[in-house]
N, C-alpha and C. Protein backbone atom coordinates (compact mmCIF):
# COMPACT_ATOMS: atom_id res chain seq x y z
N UNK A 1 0.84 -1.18 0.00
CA UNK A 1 0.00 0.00 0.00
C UNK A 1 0.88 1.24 0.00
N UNK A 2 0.14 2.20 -0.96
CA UNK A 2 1.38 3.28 -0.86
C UNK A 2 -0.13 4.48 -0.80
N UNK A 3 0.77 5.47 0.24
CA UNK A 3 -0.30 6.87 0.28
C UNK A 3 -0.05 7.72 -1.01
N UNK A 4 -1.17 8.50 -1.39
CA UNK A 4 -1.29 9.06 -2.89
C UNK A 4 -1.62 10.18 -2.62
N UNK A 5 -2.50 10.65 -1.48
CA UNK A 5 -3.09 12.10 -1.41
C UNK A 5 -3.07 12.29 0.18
N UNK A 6 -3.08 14.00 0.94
CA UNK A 6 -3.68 14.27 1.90
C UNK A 6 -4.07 15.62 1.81
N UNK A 7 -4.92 15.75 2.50
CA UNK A 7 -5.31 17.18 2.14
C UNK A 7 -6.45 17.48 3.47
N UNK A 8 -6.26 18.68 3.81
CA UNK A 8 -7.95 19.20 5.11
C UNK A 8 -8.73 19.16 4.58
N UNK A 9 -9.13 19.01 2.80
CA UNK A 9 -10.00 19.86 2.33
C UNK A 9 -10.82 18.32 1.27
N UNK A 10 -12.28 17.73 2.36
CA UNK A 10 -13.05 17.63 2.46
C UNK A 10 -13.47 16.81 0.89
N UNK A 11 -14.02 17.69 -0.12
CA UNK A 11 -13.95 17.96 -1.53
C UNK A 11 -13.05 17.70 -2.27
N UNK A 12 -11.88 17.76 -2.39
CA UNK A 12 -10.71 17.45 -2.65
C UNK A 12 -10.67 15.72 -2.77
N UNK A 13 -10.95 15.53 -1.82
CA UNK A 13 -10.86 13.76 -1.61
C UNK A 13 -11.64 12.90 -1.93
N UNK A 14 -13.20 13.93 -2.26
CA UNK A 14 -14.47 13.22 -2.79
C UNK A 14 -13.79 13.14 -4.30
N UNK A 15 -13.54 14.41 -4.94
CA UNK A 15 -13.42 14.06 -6.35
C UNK A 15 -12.27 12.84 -6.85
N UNK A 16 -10.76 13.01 -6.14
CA UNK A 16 -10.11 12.14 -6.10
C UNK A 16 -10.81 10.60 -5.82
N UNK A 17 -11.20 10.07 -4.90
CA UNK A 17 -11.90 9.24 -4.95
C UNK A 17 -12.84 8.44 -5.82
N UNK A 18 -13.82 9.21 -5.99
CA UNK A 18 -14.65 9.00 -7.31
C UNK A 18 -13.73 8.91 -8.39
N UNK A 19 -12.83 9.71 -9.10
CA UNK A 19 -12.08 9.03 -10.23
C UNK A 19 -10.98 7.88 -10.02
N UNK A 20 -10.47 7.63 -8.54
CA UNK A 20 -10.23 6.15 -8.40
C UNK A 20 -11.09 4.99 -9.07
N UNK A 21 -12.51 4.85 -8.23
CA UNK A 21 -13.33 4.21 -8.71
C UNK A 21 -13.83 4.09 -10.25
N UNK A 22 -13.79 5.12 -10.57
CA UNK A 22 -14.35 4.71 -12.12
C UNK A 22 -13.13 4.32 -12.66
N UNK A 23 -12.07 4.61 -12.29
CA UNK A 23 -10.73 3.29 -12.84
C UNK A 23 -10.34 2.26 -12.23
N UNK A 24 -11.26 1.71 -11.13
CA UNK A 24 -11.14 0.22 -11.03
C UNK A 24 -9.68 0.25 -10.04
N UNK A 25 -9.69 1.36 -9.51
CA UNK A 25 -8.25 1.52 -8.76
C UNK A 25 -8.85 0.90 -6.95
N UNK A 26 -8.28 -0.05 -5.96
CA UNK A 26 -8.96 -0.49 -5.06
C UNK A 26 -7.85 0.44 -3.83
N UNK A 27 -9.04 1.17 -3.17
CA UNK A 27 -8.15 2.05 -2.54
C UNK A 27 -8.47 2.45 -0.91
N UNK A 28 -8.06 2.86 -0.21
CA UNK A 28 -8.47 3.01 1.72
C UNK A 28 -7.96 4.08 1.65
N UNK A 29 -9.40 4.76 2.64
CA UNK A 29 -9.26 6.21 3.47
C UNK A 29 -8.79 6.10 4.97
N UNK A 30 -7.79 6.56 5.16
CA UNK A 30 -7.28 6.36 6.72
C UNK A 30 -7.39 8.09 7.24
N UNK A 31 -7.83 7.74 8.88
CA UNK A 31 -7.67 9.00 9.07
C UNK A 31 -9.12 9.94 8.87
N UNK A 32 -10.00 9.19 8.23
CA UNK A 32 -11.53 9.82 7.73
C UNK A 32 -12.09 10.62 8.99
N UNK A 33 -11.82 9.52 10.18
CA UNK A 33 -12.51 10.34 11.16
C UNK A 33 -12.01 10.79 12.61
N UNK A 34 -10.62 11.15 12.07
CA UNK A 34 -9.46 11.70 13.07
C UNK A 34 -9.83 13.11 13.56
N UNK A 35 -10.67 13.40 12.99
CA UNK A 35 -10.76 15.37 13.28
C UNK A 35 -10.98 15.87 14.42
N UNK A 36 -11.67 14.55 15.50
CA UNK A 36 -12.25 14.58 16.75
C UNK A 36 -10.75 14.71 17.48
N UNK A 37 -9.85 14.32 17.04
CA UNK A 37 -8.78 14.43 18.09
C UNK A 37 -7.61 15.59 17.74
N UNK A 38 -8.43 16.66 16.62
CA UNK A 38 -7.60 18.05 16.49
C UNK A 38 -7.17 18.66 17.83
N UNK A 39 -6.28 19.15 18.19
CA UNK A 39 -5.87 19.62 19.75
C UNK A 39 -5.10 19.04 20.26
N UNK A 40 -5.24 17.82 20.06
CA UNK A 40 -4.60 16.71 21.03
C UNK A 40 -3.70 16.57 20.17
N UNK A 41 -3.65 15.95 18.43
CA UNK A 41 -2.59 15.54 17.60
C UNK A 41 -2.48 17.15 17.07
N UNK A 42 -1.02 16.94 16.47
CA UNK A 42 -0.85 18.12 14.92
C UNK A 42 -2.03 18.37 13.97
N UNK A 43 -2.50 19.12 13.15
CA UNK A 43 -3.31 19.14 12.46
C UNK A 43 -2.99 18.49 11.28
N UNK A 44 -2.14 18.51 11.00
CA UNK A 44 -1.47 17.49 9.52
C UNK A 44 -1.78 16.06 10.10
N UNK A 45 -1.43 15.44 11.14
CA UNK A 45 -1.74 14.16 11.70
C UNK A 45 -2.94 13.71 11.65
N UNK A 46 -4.02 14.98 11.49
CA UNK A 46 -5.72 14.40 11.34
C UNK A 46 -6.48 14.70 10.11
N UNK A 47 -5.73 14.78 9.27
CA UNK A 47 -6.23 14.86 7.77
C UNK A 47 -6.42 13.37 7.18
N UNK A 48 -7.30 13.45 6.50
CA UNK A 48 -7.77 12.03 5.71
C UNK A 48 -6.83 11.49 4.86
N UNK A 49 -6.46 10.24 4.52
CA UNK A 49 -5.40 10.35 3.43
C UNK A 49 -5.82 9.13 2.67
N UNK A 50 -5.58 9.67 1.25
CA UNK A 50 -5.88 8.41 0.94
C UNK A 50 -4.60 7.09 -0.17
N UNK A 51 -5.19 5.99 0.64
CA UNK A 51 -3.88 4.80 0.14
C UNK A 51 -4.44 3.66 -0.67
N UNK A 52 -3.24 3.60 -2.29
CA UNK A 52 -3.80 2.48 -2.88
C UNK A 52 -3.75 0.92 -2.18
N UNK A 53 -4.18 0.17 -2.41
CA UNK A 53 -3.90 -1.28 -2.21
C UNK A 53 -3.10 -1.63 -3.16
N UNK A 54 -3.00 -1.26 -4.02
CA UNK A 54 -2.00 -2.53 -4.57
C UNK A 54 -0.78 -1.21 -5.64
N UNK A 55 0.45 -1.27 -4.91
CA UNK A 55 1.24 -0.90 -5.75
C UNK A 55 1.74 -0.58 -7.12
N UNK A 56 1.17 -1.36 -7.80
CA UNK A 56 1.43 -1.47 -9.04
C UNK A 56 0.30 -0.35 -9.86
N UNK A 57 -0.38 0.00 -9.10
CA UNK A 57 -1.29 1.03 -9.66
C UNK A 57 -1.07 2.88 -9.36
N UNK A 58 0.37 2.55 -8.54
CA UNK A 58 0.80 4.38 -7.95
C UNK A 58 0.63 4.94 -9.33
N UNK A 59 0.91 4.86 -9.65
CA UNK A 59 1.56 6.13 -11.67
C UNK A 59 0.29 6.45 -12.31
N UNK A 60 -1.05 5.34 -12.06
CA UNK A 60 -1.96 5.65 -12.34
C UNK A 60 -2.94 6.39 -11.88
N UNK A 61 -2.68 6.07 -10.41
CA UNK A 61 -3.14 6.48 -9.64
C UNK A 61 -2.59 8.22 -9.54
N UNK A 62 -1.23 8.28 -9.25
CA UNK A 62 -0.86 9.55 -8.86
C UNK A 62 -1.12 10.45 -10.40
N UNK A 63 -1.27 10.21 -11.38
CA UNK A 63 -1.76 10.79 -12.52
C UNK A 63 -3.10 10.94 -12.50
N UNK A 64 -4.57 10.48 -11.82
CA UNK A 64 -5.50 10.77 -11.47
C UNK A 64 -5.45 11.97 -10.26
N UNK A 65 -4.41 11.97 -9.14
CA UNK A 65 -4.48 13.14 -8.51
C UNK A 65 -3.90 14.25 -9.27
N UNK A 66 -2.74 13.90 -9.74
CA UNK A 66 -2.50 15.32 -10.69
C UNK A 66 -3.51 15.60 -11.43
N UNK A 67 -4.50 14.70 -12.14
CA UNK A 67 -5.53 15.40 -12.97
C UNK A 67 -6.35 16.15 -12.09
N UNK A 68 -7.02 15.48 -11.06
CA UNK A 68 -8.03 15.99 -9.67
C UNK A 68 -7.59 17.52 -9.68
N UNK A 69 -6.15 17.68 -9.26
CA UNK A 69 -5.37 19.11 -8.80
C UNK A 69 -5.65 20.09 -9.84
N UNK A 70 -5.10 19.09 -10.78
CA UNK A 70 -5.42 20.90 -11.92
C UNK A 70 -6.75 21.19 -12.05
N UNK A 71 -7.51 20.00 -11.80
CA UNK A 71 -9.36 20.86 -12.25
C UNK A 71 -9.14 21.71 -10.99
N UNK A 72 -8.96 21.54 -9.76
CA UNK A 72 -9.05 21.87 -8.64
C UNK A 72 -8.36 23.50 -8.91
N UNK A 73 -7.37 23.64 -9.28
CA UNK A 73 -6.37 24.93 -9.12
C UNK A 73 -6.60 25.33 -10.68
N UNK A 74 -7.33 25.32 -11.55
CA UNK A 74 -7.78 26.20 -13.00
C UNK A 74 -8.91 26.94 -12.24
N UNK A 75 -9.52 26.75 -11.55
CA UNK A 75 -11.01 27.15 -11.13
C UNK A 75 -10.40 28.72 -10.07
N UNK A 76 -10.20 29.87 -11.10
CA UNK A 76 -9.96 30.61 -10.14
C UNK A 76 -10.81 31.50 -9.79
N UNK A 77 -10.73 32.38 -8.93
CA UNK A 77 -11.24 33.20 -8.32
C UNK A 77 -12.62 34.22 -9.43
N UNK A 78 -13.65 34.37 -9.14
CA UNK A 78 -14.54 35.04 -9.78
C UNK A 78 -15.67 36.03 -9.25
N UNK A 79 -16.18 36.95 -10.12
CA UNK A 79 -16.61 37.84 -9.71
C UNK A 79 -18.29 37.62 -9.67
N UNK A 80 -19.51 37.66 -8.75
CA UNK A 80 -20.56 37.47 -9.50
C UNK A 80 -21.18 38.88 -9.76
N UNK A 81 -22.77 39.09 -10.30
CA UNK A 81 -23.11 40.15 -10.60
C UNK A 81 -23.22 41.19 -9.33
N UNK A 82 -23.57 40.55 -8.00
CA UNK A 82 -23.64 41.44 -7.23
C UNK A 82 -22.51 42.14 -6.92
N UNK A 83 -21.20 41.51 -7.30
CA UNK A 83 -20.13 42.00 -7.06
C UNK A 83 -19.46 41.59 -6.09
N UNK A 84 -20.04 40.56 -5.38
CA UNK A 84 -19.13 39.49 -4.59
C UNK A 84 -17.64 38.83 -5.33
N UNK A 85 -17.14 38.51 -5.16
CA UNK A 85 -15.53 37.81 -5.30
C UNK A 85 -15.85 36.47 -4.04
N UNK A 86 -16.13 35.25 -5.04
CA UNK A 86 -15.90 33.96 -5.16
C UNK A 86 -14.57 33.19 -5.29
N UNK A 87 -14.48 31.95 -4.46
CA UNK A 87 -13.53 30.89 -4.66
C UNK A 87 -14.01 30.48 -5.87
N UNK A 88 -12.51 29.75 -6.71
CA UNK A 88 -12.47 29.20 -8.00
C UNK A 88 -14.07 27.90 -7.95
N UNK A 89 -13.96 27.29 -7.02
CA UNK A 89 -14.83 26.12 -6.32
C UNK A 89 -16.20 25.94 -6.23
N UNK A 90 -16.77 27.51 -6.04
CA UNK A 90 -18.21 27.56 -5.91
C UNK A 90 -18.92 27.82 -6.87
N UNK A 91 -19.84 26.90 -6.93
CA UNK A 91 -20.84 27.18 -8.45
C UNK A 91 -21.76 28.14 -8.03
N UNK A 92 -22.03 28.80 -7.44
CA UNK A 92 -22.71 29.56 -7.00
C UNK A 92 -22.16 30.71 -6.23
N UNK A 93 -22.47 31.96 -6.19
CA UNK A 93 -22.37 33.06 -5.20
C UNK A 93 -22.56 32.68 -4.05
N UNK A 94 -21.97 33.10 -2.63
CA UNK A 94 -21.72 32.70 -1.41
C UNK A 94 -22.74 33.69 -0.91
N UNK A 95 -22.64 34.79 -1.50
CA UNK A 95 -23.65 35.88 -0.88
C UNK A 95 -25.31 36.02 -1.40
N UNK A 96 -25.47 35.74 -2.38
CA UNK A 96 -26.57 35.50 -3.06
C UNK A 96 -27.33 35.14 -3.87
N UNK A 97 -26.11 33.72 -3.84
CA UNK A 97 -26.70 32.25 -4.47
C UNK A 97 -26.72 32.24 -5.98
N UNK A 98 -26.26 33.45 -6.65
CA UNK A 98 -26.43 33.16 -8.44
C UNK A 98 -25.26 32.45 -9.05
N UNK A 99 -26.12 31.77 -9.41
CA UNK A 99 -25.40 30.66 -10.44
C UNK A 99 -24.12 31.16 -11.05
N UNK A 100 -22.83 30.55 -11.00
CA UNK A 100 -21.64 31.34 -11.79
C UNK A 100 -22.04 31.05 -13.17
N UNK A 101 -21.46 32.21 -14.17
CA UNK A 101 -21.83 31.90 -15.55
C UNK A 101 -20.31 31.92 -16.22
């Protein structure tokens, strides 16, 4: 088993995940529900991480997170009509819900 991803960020690990699966990649989340013991451990120590099972699939695998990353980091920052300034991330306005176009 080799680790492929970690990250705080929730979303990040759903999408990674899901494109594991649709490639047949067999994989474990460790750490999913460490958050309860923030304070006590490092905060890097209670992040989710996720690990293939079977070795022979890292290159494929770690080329699915590099793909994950760049959708993740193209999505930049935007303006909506009200004039709010949005994360790359949200399909929607934070302040008043309109749809990004």
């Amino acid at each position: 088993m080799k680790k492929i991803y970690t990250s705080p960020e929730q979303y990040q690990h759903g999408q990674i995940i899901a494109m594991l699966d649709e490639a047949n990649i067999e994989h474990v989340i460790r750490n999913e529900f460490l958050s309860g013991a923030l304070g006590e451990l490092p905060p890097h120590e209670c992040w989710p991480e996720i690990w293939i099972a079977h070795d022979e699939d890292y290159e494929k695998a770690m080329a699915i997170v590099d793909q994950a990353s760049q959708t993740i980091t193209d999505k930049g920052k935007w303006q909506c009509e009200c004039g709010e300034e949005n994360e790359g991330t949200f399909g929607s306005c934070w302040k008043c819900g309109h749809e990004r176009t």
